[in-house]
Protein backbone atom coordinates (compact mmCIF):
# COMPACT_ATOMS: atom_id res chain seq x y z
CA UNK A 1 0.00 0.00 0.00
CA UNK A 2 1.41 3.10 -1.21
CA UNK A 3 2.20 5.83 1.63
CA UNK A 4 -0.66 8.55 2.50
CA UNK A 5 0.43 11.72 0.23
CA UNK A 6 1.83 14.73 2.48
CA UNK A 7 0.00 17.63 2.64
CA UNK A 8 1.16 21.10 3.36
CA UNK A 9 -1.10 22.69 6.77
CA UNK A 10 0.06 26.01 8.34
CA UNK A 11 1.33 25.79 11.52
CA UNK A 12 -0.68 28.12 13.61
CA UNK A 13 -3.63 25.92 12.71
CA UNK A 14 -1.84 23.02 14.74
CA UNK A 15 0.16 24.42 17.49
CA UNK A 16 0.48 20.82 19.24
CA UNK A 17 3.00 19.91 16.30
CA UNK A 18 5.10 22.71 16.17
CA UNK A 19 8.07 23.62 18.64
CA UNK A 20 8.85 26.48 20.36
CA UNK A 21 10.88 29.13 18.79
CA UNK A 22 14.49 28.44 20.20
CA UNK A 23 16.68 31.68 20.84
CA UNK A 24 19.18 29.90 18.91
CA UNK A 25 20.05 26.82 16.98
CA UNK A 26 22.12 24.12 19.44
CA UNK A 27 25.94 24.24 20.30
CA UNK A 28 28.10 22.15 21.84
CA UNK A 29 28.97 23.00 25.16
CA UNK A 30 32.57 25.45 26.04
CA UNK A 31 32.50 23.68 29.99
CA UNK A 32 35.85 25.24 30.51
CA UNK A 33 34.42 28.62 29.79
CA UNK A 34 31.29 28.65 31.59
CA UNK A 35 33.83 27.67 35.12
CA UNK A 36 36.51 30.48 34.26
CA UNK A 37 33.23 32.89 35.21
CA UNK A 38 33.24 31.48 38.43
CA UNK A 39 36.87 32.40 38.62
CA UNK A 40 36.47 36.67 37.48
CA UNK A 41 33.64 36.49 39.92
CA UNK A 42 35.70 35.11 42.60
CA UNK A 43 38.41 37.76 41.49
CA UNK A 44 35.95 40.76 41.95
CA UNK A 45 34.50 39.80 45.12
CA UNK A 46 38.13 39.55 46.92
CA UNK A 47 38.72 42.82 45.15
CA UNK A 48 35.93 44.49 47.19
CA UNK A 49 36.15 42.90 50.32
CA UNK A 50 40.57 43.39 50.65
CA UNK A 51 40.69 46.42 51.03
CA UNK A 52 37.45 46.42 53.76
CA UNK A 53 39.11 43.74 55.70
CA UNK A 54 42.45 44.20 55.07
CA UNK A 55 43.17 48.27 54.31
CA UNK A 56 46.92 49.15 55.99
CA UNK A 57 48.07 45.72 53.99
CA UNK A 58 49.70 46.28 50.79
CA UNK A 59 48.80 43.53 48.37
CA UNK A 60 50.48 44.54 45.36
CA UNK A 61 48.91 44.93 42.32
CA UNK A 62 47.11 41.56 42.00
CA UNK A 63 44.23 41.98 43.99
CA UNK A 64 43.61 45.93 43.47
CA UNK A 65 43.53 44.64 39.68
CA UNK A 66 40.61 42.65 41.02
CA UNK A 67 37.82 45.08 38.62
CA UNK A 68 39.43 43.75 35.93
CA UNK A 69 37.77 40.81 36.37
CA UNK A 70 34.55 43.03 34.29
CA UNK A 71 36.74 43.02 31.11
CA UNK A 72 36.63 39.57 31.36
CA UNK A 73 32.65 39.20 31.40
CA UNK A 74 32.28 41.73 28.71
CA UNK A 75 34.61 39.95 26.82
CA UNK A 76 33.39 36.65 27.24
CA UNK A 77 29.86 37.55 26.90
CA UNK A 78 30.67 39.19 22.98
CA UNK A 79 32.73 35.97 22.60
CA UNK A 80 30.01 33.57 24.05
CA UNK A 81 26.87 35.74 22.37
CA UNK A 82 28.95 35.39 18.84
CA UNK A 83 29.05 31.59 19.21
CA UNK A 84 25.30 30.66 20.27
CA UNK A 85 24.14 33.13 17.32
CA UNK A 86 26.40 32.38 14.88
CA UNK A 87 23.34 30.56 12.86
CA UNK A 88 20.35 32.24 14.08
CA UNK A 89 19.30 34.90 11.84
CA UNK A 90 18.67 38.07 14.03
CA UNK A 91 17.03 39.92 11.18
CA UNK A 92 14.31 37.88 11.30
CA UNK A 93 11.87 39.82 14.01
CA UNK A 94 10.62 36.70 16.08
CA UNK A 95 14.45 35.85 16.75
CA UNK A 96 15.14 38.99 17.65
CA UNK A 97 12.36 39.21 19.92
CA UNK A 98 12.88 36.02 21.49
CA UNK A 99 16.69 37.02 21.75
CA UNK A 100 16.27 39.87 23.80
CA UNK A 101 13.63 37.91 25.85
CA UNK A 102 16.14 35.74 26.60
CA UNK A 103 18.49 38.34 27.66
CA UNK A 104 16.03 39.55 30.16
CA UNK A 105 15.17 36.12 32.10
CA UNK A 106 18.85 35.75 31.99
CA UNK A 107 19.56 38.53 33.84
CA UNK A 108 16.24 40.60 35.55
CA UNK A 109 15.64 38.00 38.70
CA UNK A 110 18.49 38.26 39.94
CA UNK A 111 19.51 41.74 39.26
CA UNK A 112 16.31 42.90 41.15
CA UNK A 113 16.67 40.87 44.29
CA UNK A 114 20.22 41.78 44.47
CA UNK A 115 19.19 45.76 44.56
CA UNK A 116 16.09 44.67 46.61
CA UNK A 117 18.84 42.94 49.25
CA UNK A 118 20.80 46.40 49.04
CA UNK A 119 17.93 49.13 48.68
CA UNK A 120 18.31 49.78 52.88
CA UNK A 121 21.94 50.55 53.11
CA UNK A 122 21.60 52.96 49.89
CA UNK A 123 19.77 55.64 52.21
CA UNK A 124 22.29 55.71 54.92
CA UNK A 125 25.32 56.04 52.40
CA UNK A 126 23.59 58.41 50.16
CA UNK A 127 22.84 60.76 53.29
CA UNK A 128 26.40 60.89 54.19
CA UNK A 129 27.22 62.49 51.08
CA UNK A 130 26.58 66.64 49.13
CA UNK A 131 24.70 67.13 46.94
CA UNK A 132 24.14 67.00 43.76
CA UNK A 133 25.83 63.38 44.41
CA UNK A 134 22.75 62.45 47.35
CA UNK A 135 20.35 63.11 44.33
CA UNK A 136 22.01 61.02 41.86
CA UNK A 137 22.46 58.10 44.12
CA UNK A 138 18.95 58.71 44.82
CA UNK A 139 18.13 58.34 41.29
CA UNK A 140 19.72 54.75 41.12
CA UNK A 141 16.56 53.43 42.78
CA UNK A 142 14.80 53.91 39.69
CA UNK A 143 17.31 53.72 37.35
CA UNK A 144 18.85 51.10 38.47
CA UNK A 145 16.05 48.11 37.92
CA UNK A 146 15.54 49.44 34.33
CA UNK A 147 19.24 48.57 33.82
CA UNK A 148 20.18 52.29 32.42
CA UNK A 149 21.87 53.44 36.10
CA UNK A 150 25.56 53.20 34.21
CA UNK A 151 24.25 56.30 31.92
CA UNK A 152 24.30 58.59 35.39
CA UNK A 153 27.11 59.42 36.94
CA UNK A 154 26.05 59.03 40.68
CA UNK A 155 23.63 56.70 40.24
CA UNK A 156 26.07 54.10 38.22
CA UNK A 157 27.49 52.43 41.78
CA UNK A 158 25.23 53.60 44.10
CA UNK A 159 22.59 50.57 44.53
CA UNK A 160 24.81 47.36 44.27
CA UNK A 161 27.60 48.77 42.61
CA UNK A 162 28.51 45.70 40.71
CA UNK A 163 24.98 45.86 38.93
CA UNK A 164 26.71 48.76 36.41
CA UNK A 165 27.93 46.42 34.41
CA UNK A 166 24.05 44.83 33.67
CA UNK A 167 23.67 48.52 32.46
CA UNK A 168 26.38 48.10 29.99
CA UNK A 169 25.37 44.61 28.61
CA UNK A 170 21.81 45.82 28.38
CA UNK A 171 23.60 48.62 26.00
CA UNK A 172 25.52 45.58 24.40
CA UNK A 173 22.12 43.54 23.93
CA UNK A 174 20.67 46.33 22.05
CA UNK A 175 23.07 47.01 19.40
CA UNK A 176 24.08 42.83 19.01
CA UNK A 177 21.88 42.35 16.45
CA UNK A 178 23.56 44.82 14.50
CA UNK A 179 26.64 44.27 15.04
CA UNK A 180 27.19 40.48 15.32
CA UNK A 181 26.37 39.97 10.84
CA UNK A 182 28.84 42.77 11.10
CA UNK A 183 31.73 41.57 12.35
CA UNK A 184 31.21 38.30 11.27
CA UNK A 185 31.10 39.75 7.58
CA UNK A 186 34.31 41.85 7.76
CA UNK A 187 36.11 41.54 10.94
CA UNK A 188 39.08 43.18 9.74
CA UNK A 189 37.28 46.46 9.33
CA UNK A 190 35.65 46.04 12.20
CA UNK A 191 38.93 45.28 13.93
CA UNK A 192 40.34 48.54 12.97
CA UNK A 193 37.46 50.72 13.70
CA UNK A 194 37.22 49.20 17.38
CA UNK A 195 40.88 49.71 17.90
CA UNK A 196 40.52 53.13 17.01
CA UNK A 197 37.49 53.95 18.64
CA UNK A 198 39.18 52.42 22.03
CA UNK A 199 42.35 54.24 21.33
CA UNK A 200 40.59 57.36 21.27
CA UNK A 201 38.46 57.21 23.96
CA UNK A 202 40.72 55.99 26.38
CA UNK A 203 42.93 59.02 25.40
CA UNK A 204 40.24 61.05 25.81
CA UNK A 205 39.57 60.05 29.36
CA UNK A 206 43.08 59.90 30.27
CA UNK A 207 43.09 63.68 29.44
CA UNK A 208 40.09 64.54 30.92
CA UNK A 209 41.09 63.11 34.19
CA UNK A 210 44.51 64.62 34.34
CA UNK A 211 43.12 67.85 33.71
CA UNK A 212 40.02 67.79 35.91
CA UNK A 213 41.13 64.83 38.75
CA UNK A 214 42.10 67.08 41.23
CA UNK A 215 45.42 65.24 41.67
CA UNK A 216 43.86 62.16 43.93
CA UNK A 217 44.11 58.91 42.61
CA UNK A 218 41.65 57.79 39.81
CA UNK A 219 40.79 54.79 41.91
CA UNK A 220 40.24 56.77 44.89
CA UNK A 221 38.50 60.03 43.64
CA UNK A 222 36.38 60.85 47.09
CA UNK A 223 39.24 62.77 48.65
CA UNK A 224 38.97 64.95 45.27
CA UNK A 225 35.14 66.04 45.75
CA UNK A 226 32.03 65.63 44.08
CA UNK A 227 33.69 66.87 40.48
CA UNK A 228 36.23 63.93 40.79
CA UNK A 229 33.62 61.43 41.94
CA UNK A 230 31.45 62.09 39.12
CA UNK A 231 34.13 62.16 36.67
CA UNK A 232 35.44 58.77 38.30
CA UNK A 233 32.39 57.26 37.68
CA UNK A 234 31.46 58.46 33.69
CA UNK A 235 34.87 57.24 33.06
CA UNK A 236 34.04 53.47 34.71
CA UNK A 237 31.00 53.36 33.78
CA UNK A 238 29.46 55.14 30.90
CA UNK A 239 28.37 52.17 28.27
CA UNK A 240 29.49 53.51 25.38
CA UNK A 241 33.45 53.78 26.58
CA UNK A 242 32.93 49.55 27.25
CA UNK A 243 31.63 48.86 23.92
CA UNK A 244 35.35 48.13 22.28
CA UNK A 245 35.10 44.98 25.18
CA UNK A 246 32.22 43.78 23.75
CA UNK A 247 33.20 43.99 20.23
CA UNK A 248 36.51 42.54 21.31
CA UNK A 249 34.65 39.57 22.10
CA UNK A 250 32.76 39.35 18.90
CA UNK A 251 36.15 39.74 16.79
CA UNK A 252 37.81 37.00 18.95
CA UNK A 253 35.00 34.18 18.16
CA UNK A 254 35.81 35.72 14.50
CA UNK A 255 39.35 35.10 15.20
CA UNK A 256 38.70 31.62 16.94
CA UNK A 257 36.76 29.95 14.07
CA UNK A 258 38.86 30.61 11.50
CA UNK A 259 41.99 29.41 13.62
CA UNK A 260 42.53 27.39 16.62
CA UNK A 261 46.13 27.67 18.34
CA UNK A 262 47.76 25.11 20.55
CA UNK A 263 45.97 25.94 24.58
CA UNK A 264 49.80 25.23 25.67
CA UNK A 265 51.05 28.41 23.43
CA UNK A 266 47.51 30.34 25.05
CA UNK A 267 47.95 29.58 28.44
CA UNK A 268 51.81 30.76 27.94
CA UNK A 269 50.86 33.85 26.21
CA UNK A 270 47.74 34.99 28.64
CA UNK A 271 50.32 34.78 31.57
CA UNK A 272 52.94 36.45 30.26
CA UNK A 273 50.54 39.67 29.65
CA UNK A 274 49.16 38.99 33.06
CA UNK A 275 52.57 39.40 34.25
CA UNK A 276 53.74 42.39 32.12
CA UNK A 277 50.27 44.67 32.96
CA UNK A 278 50.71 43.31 36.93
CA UNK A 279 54.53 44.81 36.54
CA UNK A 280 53.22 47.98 34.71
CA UNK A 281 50.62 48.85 36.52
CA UNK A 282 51.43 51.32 38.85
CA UNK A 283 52.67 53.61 35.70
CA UNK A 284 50.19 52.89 33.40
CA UNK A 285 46.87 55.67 33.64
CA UNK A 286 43.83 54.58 35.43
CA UNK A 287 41.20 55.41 32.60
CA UNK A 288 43.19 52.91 29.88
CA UNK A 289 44.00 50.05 32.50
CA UNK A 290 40.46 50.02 34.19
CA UNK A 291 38.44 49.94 30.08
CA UNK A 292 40.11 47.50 28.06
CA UNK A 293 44.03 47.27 28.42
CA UNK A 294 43.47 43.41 29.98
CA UNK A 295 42.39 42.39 26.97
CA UNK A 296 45.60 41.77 26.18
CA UNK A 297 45.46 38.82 29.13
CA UNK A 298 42.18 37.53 29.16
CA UNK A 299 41.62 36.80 25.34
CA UNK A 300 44.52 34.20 24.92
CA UNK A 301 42.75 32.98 28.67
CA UNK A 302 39.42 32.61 26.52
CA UNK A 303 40.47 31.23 23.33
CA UNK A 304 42.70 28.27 25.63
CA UNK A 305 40.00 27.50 27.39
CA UNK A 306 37.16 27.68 24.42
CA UNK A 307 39.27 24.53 23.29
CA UNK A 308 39.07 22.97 26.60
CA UNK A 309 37.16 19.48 26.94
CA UNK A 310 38.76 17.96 29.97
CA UNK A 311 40.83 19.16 33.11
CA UNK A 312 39.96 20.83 36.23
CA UNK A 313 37.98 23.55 34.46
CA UNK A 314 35.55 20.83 32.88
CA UNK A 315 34.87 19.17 36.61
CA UNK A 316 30.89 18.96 37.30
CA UNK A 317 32.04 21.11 40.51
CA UNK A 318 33.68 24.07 39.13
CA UNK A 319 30.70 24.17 36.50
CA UNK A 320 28.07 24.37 38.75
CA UNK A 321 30.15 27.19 40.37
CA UNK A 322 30.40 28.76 37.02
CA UNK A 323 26.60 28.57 36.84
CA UNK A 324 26.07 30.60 40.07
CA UNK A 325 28.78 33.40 38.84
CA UNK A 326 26.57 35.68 38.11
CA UNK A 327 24.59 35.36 41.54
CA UNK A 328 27.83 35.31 43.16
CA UNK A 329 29.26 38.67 41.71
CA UNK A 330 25.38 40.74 42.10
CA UNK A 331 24.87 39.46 45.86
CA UNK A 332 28.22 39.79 47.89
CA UNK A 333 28.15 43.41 48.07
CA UNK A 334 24.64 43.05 49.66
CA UNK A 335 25.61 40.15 51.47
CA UNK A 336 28.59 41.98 53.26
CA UNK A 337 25.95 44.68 54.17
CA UNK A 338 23.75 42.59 55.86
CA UNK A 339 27.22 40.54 57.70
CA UNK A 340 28.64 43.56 58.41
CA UNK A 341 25.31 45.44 59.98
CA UNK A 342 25.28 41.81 62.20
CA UNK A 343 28.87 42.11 62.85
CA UNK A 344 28.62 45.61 64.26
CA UNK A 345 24.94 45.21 66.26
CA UNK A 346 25.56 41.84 67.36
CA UNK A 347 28.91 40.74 67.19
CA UNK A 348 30.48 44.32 68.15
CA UNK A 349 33.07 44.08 65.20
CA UNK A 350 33.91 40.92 65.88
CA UNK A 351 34.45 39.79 62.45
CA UNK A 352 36.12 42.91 61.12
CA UNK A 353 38.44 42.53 64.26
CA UNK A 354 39.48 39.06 62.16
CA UNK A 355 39.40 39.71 59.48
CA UNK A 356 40.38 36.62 58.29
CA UNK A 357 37.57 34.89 59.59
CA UNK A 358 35.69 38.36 58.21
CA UNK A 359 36.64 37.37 55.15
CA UNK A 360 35.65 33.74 54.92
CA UNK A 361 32.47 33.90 56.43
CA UNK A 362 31.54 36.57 53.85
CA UNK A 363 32.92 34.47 50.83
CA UNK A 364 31.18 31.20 52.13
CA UNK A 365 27.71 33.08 53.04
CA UNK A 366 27.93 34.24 49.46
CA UNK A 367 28.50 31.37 47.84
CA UNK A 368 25.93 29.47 49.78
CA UNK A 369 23.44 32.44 48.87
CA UNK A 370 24.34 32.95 45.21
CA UNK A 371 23.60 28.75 44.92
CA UNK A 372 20.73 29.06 46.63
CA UNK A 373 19.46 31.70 44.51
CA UNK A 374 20.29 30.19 41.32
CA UNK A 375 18.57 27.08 42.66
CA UNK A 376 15.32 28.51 43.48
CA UNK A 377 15.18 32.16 41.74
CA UNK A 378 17.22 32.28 38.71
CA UNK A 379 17.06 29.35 37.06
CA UNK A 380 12.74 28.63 37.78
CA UNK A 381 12.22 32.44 37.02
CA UNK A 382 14.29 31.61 33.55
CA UNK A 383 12.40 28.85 32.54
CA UNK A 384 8.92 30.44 33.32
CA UNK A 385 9.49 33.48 31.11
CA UNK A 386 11.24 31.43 28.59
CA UNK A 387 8.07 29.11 28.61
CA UNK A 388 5.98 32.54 28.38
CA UNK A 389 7.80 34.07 25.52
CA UNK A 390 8.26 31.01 23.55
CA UNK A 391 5.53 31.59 20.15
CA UNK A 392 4.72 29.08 18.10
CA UNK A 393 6.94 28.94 14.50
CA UNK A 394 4.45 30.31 11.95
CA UNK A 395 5.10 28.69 8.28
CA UNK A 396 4.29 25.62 6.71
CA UNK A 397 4.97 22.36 8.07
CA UNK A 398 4.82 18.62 7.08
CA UNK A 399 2.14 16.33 7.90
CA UNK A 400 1.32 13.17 7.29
């Protein structure tokens, strides 16, 4: 008996047949990649608690390199958003719409609890301080769960500082889309136009702070004033001055699938520029090291790792610790406020008296919160927006 003939039914009229629009088309997974966030986090979170904990001790210039640790996440996440999207075509408006829904249950859950955790502490900082900067912090309380806070100097660190960089990405979300066919197309050109762009603007901010820092140290501008502060905080902060990161990232998946070097050769090369801007430091000016110059360490660090398949890095442990990165580095500023408000009411500075033990507890409460989070906010509040946002494909399909 011959087989029934196929006929062509839209989809819409059948919506038990069709799948959900996926954000994009399945890749294998970079395990190596997704633990090395747990490692940045871990590398911000001692950079802010050191110097609480710890402030006559010099350290170096490891640890107070600790914020570079944000060049690594807006590097990996052009890098990482180049590889998923590769094949998806982000012209095509459901994509795109699904994309950016993505984005959000990525990041929104925990963003807002974080600020939520941190929204007391805010008032008693802000009133310490003059105005116009008590406004502007002020002003983070709104601006800060749209994701647009990095745009205001002021209100860019002032409710869970960390949550600036969301700001950024949200910025680097937008335009991805755009410029992902882009650089993809020509990366060469698009090489040499982000060079340039992050050449200027880094000499631009170098300038601006020599001639309007007040003399104090870009990394400690509050001795300076208000003026100082705010400049501080544009040069940090502002989006646009971060976007050569991102683009970085883009170019380097360019880079990455059209050659693969030995990780040996990587590893060698991403420690030797560790080494060399660790050494440098203390001459080099604040405005290029804090916005880009670590490139230069973290992309061999990426592409070794991208190649990755086995090792420590591709451990079911360090994974999982990978996957909570993101809680870890929005929650352990408001974690130390609430430790440090118990510390001083119930403990009577017990822990900052050791502040070893200071130290520990924080990281370990942390941890255990940023799991716990990812566990039971994150990862359900995902799924269930996902599972919202998901529309049926429309077109043709095949049935029998």
């Amino acid at each position: 008996m011959p087989p029934a003939p196929t006929r062509i039914v839209p989809a819409m009229l059948d919506p038990r047949s069709t799948p959900a629009v996926k954000a994009h088309p399945k890749v294998d997974p970079l395990p190596a990649l997704t633990s090395l966030r747990f490692l940045a986090a871990a590398y911000v979170m001692i950079y802010h608690y050191a110097p609480i904990f710890f402030p006559k001790t010099s350290e170096g210039m490891v640890v107070p390199l600790g914020y570079t640790g944000v060049t690594f996440f807006f590097l990996l996440s052009g890098f990482i958003l180049a590889y998923n999207y590769r094949g998806a075509d982000l012209a095509a408006p459901q994509r795109r719409s699904f994309f950016y829904r993505a984005r959000f249950a990525r990041i929104w859950p925990t963003l807002l609890l974080g600020l939520a955790m941190h929204l007391p502490w805010l008032f008693n900082w802000a009133s310490q301080e003059p105005e116009p900067l008590r406004s502007l912090m002020h002003s983070g309380i709104v601006l800060a769960p749209l994701g647009i806070h990095a745009w205001v100097p002021g209100a860019a660190c002032s409710l869970d500082c960390p949550s600036w960089s969301v700001s950024a990405e949200v910025f680097f979300y937008a335009l991805f889309p755009i410029l992902l066919p882009l650089t993809l197309r020509d990366p060469a050109r698009v090489g040499v136009a982000t060079l340039a762009f992050w050449t200027a603007s880094v000499a631009l901010c170098t300038l601006l702070w020599q001639a309007y820092g007040a003399g104090v140290p870009f990394s400690a501008p509050e001795p300076g004033g208000v003026g100082p502060v705010l400049l501080a905080q544009f040069i940090k902060y502002f989006p646009v001055l971060h976007l050569p990161t991102f683009v970085a990232g883009l170019l380097l998946f360019a880079f990455w699938e059209r050659s693969r070097w030995p990780v040996g050769f990587l590893l060698a090369g991403a420690s030797a520029f560790a080494i060399l801007i660790v050494v440098l430091a203390p001459v080099i000016p604040g405005p290029i090291l804090h916005n880009g110059m670590t490139m230069a360490a973290w992309a061999p660090l990426i592409l070794a790792c991208a190649a990755m398949r086995r090792g420590p890095l591709c451990t079911a442990p360090m994974i999982f610790l990978g996957k909570i990165s993101f809680a870890l580095y929005l929650l352990h500023i408001p974690v130390f406020a609430v430790l440090n408000t118990v510390d001083r009411v119930a403990l009577h500075g017990w822990l900052m008296g050791h502040p070893w033990v200071g130290v520990a507890v924080n990281g370990l409460v942390s941890l255990a919160a940023a799991s716990l989070v990812h566990l039971v906010v994150e990862e359900p509040a995902r799924r269930w927006i996902l599972r919202r946002g998901a529309p049926p494909i429309r077109g043709p399909v095949a049935t029998a």
